[in-house]
N, C-alpha and C. Protein backbone atom coordinates (compact mmCIF):
# COMPACT_ATOMS: atom_id res chain seq x y z
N UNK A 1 8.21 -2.93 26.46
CA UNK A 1 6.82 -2.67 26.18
C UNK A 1 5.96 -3.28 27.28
N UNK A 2 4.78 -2.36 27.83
CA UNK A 2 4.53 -3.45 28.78
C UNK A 2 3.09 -3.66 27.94
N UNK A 3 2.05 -4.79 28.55
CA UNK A 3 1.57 -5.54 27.85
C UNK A 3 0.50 -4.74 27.98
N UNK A 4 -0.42 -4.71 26.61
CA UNK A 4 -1.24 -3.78 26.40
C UNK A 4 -1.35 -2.62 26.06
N UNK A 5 -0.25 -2.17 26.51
CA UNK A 5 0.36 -0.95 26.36
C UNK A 5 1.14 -0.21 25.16
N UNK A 6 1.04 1.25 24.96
CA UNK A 6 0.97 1.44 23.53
C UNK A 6 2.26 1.49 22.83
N UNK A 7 2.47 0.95 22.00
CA UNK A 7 3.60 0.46 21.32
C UNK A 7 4.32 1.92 20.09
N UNK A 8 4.87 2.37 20.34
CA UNK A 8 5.86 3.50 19.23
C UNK A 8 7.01 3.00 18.24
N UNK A 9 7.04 3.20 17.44
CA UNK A 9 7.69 2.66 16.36
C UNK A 9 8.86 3.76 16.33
N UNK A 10 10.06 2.96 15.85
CA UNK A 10 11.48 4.22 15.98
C UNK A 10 11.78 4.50 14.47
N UNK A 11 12.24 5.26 14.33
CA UNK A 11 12.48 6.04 13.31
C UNK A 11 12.37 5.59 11.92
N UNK A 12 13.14 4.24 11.98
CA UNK A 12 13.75 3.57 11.18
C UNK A 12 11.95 2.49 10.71
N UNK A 13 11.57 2.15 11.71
CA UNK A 13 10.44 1.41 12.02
C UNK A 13 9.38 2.21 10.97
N UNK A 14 9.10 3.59 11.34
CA UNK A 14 8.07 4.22 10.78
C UNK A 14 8.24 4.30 9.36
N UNK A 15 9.65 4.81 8.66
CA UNK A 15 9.77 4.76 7.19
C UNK A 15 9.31 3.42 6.85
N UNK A 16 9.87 2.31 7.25
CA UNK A 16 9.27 1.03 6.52
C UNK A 16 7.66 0.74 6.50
N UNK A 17 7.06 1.08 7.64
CA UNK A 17 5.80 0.97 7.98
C UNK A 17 4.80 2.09 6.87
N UNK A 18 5.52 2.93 6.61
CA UNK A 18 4.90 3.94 5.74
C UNK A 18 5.54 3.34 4.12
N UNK A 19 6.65 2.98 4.05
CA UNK A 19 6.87 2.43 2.54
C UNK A 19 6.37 1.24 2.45
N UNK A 20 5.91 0.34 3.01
CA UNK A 20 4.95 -0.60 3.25
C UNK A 20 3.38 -0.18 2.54
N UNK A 21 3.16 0.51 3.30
CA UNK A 21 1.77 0.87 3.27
C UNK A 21 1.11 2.27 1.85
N UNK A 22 2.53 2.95 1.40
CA UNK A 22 2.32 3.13 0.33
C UNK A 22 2.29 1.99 -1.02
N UNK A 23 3.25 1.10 -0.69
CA UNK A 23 3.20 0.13 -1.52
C UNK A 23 2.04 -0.87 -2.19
N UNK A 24 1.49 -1.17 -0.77
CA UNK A 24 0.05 -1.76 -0.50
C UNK A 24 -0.78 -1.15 -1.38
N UNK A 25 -0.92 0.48 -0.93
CA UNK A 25 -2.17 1.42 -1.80
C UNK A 25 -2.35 1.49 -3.43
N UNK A 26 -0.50 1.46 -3.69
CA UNK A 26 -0.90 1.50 -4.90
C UNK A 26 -1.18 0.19 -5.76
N UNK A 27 -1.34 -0.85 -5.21
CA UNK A 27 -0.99 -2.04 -5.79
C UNK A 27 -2.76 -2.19 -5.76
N UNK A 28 -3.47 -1.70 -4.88
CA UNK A 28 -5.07 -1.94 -4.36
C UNK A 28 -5.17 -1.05 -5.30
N UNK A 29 -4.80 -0.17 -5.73
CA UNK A 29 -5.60 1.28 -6.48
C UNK A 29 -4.93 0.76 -7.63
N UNK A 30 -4.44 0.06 -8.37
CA UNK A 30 -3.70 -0.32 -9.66
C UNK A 30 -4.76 -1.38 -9.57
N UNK A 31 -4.68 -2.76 -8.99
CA UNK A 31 -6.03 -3.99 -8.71
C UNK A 31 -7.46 -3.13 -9.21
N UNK A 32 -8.02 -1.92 -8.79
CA UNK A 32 -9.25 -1.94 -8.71
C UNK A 32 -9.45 -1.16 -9.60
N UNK A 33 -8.90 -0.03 -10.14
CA UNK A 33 -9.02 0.90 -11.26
C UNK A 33 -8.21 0.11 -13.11
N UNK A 34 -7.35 0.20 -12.56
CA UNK A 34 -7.02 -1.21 -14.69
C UNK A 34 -7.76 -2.64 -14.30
N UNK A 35 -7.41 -3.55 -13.41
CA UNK A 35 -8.32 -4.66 -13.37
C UNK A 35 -9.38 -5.00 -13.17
N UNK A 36 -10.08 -3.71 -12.56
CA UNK A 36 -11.14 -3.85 -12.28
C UNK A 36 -11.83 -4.90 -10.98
N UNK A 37 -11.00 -4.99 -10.38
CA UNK A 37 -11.51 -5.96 -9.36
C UNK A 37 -12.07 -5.51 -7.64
N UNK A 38 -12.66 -6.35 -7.54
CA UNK A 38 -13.97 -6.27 -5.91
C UNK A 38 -13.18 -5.64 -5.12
N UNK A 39 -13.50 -3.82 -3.92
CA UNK A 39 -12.92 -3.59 -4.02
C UNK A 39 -12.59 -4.50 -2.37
N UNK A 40 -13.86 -5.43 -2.38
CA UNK A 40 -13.44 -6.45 -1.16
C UNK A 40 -12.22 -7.58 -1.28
N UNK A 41 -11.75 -7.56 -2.35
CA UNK A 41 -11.44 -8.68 -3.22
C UNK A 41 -9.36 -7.84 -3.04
N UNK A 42 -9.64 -7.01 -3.28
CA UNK A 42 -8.01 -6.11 -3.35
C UNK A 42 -7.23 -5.94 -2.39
N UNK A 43 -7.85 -6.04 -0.89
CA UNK A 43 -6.76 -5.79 -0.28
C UNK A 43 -5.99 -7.26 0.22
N UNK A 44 -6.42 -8.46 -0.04
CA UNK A 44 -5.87 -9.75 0.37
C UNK A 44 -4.57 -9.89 -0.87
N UNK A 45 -5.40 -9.52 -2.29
CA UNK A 45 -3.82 -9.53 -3.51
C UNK A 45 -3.18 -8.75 -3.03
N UNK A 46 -3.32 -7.53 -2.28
CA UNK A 46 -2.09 -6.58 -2.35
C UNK A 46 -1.26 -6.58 -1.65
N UNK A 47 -1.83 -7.40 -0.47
CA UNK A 47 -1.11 -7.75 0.46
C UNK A 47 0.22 -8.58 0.20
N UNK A 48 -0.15 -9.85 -0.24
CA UNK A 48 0.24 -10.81 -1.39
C UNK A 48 1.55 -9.85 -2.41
N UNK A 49 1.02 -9.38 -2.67
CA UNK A 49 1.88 -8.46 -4.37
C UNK A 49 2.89 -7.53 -3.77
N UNK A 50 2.69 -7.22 -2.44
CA UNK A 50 3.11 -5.77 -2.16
C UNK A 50 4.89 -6.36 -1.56
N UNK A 51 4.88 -8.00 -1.28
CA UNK A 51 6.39 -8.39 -0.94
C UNK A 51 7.04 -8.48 -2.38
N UNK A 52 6.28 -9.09 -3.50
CA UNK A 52 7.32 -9.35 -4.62
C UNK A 52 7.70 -8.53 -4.98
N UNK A 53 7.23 -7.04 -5.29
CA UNK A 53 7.15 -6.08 -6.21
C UNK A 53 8.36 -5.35 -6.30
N UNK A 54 9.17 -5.18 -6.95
CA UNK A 54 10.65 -4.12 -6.85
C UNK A 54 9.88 -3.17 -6.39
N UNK A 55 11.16 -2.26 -5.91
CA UNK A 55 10.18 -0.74 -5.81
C UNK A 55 10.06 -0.16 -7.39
N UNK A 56 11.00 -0.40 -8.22
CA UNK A 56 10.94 0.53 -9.41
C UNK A 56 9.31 0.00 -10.44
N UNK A 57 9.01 -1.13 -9.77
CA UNK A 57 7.62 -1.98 -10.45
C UNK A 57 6.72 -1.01 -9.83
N UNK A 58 6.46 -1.24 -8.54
CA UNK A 58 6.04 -0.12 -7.46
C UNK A 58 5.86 1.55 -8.30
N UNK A 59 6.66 2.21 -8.54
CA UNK A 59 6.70 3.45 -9.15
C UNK A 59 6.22 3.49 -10.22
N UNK A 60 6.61 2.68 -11.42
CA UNK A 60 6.16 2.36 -12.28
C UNK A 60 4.41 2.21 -12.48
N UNK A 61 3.84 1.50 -11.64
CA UNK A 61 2.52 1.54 -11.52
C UNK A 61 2.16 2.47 -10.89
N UNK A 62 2.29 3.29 -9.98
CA UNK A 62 1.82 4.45 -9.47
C UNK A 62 1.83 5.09 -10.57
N UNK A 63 2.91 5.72 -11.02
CA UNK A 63 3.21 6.64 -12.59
C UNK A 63 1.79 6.45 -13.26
N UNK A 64 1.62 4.86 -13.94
CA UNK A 64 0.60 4.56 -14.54
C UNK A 64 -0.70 4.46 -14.09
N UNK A 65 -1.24 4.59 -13.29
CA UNK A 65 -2.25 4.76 -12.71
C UNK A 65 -2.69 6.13 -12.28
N UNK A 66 -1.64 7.17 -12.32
CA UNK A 66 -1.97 8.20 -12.73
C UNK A 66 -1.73 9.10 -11.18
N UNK A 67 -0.86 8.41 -10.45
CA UNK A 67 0.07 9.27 -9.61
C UNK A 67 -1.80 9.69 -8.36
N UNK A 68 -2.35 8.51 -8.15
CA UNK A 68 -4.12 9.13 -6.97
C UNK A 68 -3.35 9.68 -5.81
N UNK A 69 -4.01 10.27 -5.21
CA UNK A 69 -3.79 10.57 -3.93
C UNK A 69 -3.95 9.94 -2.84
N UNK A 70 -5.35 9.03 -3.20
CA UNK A 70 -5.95 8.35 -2.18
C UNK A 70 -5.97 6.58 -2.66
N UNK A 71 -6.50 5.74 -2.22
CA UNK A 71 -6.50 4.38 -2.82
C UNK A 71 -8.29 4.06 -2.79
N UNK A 72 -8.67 2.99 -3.16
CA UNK A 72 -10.02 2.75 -3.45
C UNK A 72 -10.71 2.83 -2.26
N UNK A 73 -9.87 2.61 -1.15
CA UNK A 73 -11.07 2.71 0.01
C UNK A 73 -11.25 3.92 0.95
N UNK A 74 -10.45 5.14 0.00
CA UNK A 74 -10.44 6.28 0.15
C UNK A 74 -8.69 6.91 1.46
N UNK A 75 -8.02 5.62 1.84
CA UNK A 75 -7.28 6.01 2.37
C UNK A 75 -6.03 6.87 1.58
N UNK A 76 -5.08 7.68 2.12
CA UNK A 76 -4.32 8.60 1.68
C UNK A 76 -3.34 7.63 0.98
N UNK A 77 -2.86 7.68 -0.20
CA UNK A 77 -1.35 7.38 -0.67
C UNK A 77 -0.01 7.51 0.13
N UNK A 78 0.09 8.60 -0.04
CA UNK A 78 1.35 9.21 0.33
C UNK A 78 0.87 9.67 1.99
């Protein structure tokens, strides 16, 4: 990589980076829609929540929250 310079993620890299970041959404969009919480306030827990969580906890709350498309700060889910 040279320095500054733009960095590409390999194959393997991008699935995690994307199951990551679905994980995150739903945990912010579960935080702000049942708990009701700031939606300034959600992305520091989810961050937080998004290492403990099984994935089947993960699914489980998506399911229950009613499967959004998007998360509270309007970014995409899936």
């Amino acid at each position: 990589m040279k320095k500054y310079g733009k960095v590409r993620l390999s194959e393997k890299g991008a699935a995690i980076a994307k199951r990551m970041n679905f994980r995150h959404r739903v945990i912010e969009s579960f935080l702000f829609a049942k708990l009701g919480m700031d939606k300034k306030k959600i992305h520091g827990e989810a961050h937080a929540l998004e290492h403990w969580a099984s994935d089947e906890t993960i699914m489980r709350l998506y399911r229950f929250i009613g499967r959004p498309k998007t998360d509270p700060h309007g970014k995409s889910i899936r």
